[in-house]
Protein backbone atom coordinates (compact mmCIF):
# COMPACT_ATOMS: atom_id res chain seq x y z
CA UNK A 1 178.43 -11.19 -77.42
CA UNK A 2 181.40 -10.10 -75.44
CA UNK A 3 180.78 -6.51 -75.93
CA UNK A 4 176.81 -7.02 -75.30
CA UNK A 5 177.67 -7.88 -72.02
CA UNK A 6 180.21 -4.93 -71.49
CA UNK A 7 177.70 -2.49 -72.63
CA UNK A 8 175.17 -4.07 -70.46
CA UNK A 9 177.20 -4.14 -67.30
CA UNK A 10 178.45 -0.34 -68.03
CA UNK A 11 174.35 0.67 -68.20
CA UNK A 12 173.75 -0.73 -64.63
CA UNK A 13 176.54 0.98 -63.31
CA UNK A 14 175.40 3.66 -64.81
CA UNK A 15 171.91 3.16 -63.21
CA UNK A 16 173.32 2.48 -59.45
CA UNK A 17 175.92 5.79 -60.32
CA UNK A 18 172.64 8.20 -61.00
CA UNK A 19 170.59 7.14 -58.35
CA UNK A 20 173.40 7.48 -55.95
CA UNK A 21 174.22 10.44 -57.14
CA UNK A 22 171.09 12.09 -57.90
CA UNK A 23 167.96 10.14 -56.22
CA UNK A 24 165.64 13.20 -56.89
CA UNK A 25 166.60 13.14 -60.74
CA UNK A 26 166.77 9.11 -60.54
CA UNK A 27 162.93 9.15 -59.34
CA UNK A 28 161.85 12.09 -61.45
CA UNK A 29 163.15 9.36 -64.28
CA UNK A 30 161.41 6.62 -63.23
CA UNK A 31 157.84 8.53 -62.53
CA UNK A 32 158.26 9.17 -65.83
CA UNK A 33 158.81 5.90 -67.26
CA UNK A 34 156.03 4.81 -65.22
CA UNK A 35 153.62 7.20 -66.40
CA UNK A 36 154.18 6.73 -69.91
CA UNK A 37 154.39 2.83 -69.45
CA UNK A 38 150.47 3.28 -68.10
CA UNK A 39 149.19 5.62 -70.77
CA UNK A 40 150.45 3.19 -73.15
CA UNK A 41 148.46 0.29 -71.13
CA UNK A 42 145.42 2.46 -70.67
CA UNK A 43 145.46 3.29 -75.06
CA UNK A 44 145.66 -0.81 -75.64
CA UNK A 45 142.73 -1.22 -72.73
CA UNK A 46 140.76 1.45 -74.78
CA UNK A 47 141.26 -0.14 -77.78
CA UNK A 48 140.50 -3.85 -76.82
CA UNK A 49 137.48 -2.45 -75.01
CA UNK A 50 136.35 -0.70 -78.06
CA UNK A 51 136.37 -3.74 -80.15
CA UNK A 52 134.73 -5.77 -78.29
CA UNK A 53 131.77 -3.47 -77.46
């Protein structure tokens, strides 16, 4: 559990490091994320849509 938390801590420090570092990268990252995250959303809309009709 110990190390869980380490590993945890060590990612968001990570996270702060990159965008500090390298905002243009950081928000390249997270369009990204975002864009994927909504054609996901958008497939199980289709798909609930199409069973119903």
């Amino acid at each position: 559990m110990v190390v869980k938390k380490i590993f945890f801590w060590l990612f968001i420090a990570f996270l702060i490091f990159f965008v500090a570092v390298r905002p243009d990268a950081a928000a390249a990252a997270a369009r990204l994320i975002g864009n994927a995250l909504a054609w996901v959303a958008r497939g199980f809309s289709d798909f609930a849509a199409r069973l119903v009709s």
